[in-house]
N, C-alpha and C. Protein backbone atom coordinates (compact mmCIF):
# COMPACT_ATOMS: atom_id res chain seq x y z
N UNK A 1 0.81 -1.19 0.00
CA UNK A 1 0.00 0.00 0.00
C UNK A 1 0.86 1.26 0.00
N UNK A 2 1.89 1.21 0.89
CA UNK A 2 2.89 2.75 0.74
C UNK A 2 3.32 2.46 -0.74
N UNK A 3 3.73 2.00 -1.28
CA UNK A 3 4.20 1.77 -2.55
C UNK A 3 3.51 2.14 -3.74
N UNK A 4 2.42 2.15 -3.31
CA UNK A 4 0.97 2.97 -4.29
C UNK A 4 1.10 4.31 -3.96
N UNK A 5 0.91 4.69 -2.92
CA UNK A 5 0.76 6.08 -2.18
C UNK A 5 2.15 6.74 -2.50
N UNK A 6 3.07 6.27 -2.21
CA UNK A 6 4.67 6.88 -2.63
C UNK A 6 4.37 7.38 -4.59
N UNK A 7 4.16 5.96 -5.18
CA UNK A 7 4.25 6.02 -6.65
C UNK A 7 2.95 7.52 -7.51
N UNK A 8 2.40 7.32 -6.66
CA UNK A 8 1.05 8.42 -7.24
C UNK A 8 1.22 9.76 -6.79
N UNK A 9 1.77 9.88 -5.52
CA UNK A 9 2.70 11.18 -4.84
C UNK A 9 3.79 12.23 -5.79
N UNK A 10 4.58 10.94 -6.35
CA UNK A 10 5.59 11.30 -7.05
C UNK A 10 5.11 11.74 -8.67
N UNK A 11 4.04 10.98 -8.76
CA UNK A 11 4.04 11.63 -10.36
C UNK A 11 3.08 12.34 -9.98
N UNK A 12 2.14 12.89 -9.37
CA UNK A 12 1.43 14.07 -9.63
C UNK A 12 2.44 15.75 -9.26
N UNK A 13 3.10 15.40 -7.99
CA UNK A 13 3.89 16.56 -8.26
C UNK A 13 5.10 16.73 -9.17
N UNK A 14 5.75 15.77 -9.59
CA UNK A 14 6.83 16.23 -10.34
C UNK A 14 5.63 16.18 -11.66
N UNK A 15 5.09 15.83 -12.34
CA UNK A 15 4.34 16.35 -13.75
C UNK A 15 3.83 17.63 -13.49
N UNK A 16 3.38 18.46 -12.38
CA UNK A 16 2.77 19.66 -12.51
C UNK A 16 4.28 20.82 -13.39
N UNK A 17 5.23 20.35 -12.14
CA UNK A 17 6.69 20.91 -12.17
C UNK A 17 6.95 21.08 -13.64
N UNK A 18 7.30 19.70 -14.64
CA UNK A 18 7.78 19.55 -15.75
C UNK A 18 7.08 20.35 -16.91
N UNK A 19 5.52 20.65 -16.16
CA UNK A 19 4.39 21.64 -17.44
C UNK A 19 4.71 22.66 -17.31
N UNK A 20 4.95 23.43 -15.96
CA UNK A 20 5.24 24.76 -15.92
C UNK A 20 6.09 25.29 -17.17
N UNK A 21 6.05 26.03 -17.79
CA UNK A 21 6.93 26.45 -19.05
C UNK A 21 6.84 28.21 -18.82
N UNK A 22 8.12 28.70 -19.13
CA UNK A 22 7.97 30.50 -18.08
C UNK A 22 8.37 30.64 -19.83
N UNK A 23 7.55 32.07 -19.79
CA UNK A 23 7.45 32.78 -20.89
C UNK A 23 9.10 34.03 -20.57
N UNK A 24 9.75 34.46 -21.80
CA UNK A 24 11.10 34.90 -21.25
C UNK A 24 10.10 36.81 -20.83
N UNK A 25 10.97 37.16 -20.62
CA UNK A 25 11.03 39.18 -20.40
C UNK A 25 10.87 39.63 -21.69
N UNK A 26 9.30 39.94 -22.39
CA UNK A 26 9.74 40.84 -23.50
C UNK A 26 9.40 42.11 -23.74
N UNK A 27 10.00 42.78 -24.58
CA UNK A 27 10.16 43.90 -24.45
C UNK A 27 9.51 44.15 -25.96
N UNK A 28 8.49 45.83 -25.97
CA UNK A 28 8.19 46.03 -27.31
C UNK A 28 8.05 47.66 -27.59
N UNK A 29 8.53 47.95 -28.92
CA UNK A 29 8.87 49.24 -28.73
C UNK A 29 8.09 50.21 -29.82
N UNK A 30 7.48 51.06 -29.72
CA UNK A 30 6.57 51.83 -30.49
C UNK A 30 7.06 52.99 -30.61
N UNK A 31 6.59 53.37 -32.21
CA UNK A 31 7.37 54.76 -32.65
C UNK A 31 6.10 55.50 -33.87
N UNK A 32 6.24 56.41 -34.50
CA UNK A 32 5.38 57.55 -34.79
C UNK A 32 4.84 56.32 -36.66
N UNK A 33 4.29 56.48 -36.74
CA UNK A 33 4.05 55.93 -38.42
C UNK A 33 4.53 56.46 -39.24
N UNK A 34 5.14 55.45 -40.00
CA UNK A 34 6.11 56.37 -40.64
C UNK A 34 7.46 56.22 -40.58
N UNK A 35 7.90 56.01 -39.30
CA UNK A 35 9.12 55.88 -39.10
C UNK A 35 9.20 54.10 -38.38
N UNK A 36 8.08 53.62 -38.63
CA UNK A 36 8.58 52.31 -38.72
C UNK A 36 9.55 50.89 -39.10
N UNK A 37 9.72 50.08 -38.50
CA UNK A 37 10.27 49.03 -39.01
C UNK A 37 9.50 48.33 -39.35
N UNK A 38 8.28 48.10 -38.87
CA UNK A 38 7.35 47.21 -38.95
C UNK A 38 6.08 47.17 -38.34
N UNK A 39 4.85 46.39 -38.78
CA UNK A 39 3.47 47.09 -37.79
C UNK A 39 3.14 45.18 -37.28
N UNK A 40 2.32 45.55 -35.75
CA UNK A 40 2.19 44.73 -35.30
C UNK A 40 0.69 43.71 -36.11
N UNK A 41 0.10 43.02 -35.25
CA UNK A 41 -0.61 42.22 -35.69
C UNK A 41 -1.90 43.79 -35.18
N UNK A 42 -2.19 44.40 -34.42
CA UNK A 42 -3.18 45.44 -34.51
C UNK A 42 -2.35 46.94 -35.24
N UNK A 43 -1.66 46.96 -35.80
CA UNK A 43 -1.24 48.18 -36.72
C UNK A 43 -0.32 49.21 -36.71
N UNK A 44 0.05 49.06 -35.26
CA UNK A 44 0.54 49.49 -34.52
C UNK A 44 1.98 49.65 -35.30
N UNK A 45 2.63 51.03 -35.26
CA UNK A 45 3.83 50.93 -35.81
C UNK A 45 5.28 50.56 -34.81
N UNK A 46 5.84 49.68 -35.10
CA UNK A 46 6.93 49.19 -33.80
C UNK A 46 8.61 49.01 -34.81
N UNK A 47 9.53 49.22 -33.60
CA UNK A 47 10.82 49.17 -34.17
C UNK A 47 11.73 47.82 -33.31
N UNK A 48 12.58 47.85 -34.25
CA UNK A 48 12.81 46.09 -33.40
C UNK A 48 13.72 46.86 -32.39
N UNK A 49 14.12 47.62 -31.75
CA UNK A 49 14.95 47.76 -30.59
C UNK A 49 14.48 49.20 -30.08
N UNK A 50 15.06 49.61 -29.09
CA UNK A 50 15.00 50.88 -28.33
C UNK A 50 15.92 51.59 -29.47
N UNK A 51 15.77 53.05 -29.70
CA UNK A 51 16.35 53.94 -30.34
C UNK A 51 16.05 55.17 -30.06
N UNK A 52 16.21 56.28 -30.40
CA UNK A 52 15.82 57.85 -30.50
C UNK A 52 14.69 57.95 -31.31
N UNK A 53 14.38 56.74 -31.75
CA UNK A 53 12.67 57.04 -32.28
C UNK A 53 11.31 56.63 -31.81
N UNK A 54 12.13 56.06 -30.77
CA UNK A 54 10.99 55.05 -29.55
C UNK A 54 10.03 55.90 -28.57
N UNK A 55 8.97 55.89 -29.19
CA UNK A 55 8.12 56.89 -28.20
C UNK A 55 7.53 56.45 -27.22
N UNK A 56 7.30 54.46 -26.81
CA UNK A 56 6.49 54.39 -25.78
C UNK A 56 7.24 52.90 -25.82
N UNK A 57 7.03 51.88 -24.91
CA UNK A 57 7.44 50.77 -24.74
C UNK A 57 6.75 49.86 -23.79
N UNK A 58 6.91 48.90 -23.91
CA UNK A 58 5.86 47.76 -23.04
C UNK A 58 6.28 46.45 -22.77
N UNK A 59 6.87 46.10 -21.70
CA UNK A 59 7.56 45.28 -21.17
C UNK A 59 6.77 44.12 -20.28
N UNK A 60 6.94 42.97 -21.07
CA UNK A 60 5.69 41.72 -19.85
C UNK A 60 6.85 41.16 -19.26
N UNK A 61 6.43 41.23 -18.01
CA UNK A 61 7.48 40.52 -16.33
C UNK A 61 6.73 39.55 -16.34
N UNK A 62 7.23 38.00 -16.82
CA UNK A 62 6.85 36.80 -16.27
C UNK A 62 6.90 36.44 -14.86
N UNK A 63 7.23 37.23 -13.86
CA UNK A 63 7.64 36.69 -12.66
C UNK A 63 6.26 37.38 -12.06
N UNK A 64 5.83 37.55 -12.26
CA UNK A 64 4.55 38.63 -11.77
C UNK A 64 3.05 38.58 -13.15
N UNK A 65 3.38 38.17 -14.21
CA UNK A 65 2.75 37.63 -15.23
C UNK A 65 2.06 39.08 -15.80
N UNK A 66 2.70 40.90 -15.37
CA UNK A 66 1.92 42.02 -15.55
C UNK A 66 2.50 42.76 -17.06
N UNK A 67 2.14 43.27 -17.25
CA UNK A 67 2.69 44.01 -18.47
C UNK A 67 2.85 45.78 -17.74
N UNK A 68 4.41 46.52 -18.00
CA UNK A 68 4.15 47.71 -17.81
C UNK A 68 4.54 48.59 -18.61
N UNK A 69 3.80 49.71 -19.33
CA UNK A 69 3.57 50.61 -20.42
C UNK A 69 4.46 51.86 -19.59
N UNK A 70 5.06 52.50 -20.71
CA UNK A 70 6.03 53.71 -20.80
C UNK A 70 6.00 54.44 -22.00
N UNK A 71 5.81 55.35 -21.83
CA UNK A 71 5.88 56.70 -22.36
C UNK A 71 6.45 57.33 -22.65
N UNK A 72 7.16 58.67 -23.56
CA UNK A 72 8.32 59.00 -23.98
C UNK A 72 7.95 60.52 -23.30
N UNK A 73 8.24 61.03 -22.04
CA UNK A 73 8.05 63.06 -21.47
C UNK A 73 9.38 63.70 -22.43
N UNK A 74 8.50 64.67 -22.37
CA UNK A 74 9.92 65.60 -22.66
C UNK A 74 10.24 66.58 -21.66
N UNK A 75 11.39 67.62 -22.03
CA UNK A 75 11.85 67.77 -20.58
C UNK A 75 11.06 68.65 -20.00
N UNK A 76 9.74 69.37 -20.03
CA UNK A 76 9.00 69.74 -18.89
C UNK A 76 7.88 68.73 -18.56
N UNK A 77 8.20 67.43 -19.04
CA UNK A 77 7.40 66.43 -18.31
C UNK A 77 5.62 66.27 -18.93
N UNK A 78 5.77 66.92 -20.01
CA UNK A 78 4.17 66.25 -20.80
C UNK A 78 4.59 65.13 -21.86
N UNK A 79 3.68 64.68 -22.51
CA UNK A 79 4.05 63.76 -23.32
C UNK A 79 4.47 64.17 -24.55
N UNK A 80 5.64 62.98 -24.93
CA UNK A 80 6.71 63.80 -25.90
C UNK A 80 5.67 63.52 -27.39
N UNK A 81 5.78 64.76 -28.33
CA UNK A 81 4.41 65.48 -29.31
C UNK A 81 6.25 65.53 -30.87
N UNK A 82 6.27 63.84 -31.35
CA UNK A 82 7.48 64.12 -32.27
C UNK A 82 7.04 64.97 -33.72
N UNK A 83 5.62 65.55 -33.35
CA UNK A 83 5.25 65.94 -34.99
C UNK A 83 4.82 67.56 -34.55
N UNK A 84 4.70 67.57 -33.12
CA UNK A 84 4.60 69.32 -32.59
C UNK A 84 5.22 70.48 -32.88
N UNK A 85 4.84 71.34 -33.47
CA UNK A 85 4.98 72.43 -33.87
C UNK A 85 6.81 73.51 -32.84
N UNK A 86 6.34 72.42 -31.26
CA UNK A 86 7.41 72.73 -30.26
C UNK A 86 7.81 71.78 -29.61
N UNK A 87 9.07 71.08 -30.54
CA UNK A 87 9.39 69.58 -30.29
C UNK A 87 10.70 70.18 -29.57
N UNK A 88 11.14 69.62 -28.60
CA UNK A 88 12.12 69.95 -27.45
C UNK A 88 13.28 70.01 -28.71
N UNK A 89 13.84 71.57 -28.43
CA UNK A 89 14.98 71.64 -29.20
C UNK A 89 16.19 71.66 -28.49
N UNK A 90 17.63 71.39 -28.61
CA UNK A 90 18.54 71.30 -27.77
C UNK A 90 19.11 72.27 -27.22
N UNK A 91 18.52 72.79 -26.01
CA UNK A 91 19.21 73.82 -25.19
C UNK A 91 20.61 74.19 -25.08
N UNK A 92 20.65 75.34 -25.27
CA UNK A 92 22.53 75.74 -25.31
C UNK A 92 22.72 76.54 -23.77
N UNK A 93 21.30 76.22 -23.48
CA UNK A 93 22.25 76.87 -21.49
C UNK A 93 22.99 75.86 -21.02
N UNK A 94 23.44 76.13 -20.64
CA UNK A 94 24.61 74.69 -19.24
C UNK A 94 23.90 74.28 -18.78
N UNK A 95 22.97 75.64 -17.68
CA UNK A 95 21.86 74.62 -16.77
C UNK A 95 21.25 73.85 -17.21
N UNK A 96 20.37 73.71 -17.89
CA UNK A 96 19.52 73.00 -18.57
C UNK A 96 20.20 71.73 -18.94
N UNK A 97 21.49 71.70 -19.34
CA UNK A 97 22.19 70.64 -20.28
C UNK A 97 22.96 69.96 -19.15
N UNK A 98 23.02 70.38 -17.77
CA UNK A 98 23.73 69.58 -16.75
C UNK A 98 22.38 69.20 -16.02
N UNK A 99 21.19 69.65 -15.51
CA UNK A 99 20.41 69.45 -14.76
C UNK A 99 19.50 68.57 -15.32
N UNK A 100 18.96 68.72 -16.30
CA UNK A 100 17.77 68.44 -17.11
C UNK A 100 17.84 67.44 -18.20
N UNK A 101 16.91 66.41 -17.52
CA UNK A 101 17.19 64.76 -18.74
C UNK A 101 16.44 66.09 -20.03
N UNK A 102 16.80 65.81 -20.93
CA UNK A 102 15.73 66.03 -22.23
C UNK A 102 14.71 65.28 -22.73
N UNK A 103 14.59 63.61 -22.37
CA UNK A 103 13.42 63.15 -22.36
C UNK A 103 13.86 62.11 -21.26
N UNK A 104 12.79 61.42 -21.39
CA UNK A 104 12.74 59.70 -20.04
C UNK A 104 11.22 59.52 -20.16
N UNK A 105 11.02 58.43 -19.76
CA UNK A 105 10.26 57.53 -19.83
C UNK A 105 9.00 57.32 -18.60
N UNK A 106 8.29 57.62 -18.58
CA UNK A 106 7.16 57.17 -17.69
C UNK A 106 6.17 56.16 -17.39
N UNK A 107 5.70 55.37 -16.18
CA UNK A 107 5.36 54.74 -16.38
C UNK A 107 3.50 54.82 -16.34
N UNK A 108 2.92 54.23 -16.87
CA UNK A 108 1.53 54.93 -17.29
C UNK A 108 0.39 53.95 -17.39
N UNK A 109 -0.58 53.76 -17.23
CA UNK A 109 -1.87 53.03 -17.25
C UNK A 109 -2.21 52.83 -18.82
N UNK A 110 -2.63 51.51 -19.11
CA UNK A 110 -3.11 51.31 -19.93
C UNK A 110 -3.72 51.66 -21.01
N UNK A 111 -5.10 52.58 -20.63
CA UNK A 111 -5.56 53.30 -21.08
C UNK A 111 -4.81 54.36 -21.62
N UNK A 112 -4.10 55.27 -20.59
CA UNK A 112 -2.99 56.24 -21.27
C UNK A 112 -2.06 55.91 -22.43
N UNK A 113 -1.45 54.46 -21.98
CA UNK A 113 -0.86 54.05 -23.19
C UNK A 113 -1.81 53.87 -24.87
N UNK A 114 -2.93 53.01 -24.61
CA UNK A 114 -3.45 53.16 -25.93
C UNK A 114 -3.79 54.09 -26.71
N UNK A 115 -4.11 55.62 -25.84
CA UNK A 115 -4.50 56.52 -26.47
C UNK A 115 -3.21 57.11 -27.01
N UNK A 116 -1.88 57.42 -26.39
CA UNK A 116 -0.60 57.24 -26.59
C UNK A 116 -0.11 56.76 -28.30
N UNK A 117 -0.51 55.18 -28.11
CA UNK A 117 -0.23 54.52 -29.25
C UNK A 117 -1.13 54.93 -30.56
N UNK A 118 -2.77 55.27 -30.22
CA UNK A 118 -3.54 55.96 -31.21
C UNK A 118 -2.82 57.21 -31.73
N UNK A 119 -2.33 58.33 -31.02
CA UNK A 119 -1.53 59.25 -31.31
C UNK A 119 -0.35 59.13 -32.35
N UNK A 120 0.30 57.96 -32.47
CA UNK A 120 1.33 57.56 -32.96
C UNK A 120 0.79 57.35 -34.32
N UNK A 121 -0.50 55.97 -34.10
CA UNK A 121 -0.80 55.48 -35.44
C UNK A 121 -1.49 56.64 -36.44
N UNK A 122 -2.20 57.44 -36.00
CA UNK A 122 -3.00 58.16 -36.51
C UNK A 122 -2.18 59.53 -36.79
N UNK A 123 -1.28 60.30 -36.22
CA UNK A 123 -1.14 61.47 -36.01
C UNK A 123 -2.16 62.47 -35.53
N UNK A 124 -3.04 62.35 -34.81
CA UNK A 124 -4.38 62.53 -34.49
C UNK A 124 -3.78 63.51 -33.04
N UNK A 125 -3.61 65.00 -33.07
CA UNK A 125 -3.00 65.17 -31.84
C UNK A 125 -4.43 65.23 -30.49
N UNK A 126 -5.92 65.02 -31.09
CA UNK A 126 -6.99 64.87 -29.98
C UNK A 126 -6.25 63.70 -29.44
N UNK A 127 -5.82 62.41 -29.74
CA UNK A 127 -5.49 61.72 -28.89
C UNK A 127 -4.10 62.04 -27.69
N UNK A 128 -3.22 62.94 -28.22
CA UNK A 128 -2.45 63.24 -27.35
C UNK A 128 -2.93 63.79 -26.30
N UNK A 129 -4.18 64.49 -26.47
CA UNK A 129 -4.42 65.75 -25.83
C UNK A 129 -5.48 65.02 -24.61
N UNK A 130 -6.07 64.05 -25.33
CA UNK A 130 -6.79 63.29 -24.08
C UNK A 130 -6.00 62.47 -23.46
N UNK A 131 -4.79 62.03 -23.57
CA UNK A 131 -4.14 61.27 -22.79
C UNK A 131 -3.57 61.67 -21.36
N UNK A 132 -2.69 63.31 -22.26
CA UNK A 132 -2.19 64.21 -21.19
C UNK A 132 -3.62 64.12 -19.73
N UNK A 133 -4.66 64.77 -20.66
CA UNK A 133 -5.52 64.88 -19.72
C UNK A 133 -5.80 63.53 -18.75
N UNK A 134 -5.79 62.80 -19.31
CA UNK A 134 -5.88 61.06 -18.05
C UNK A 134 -4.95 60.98 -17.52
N UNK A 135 -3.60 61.91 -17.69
CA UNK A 135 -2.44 61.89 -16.57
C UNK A 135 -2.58 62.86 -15.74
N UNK A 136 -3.37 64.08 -15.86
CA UNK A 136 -3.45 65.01 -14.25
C UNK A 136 -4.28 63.88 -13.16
């Protein structure tokens, strides 16, 4: 009888173990249309790596199974506008150029992000403009 109980012990927990299969860290990077490498399976224009044209990004943590969305600020901290009329030009004060990132990355809700990514696909600046607004 232990010999049953041992044998049925052993394969139900080591088979749960052997299914587990972990998805790796990936990373995905979105940029303006247009300046694509390539569009996703929803249209979305994306570049295969991080670059100076990367306006938002979205990273799934298997260890936690969450996805978290980022944003491209510019340096007074609204969302960076690469087709705006007042696209952050490179400051020639010191201060500014020792103190002050010129852009970075934020991290942002879902929602913010899609409207974000609509902005991108569309050039549509109402979507920028409602996004900002879901970040006060």
């Amino acid at each position: 009888m232990d010999k049953r109980i041992d044998k049925l012990d052993s394969s139900c927990i080591f088979q749960a173990e052997k299914q587990k299969i972990d998805k790796p860290r990936t990373e995905s990077y979105f940029t303006l249309m247009g300046s694509e490498d390539f569009q996703d399976k929803d249209f979305n224009p994306r570049t295969k790596e991080e670059n100076q044209l990367t306006y938002a990004k979205s990273i799934y943590v298997p260890d936690n199974n969450s996805t978290r969305y980022y944003v491209k600020l510019d340096s007074r901290g609204k969302l960076y506008n690469p087709i705006g009329t007042y696209q952050d030009k490179p400051s020639h004060q010191f201060i500014n150029k020792i103190c002050k990132e010129s852009t970075r990355y934020k991290d942002v809700s879902p929602k913010i992000f899609d409207m974000y990514l609509s902005f991108l696909k569309t050039k549509n600046e109402s979507w920028l403009n409602n996004a900002e607004r879901e970040m006060i």
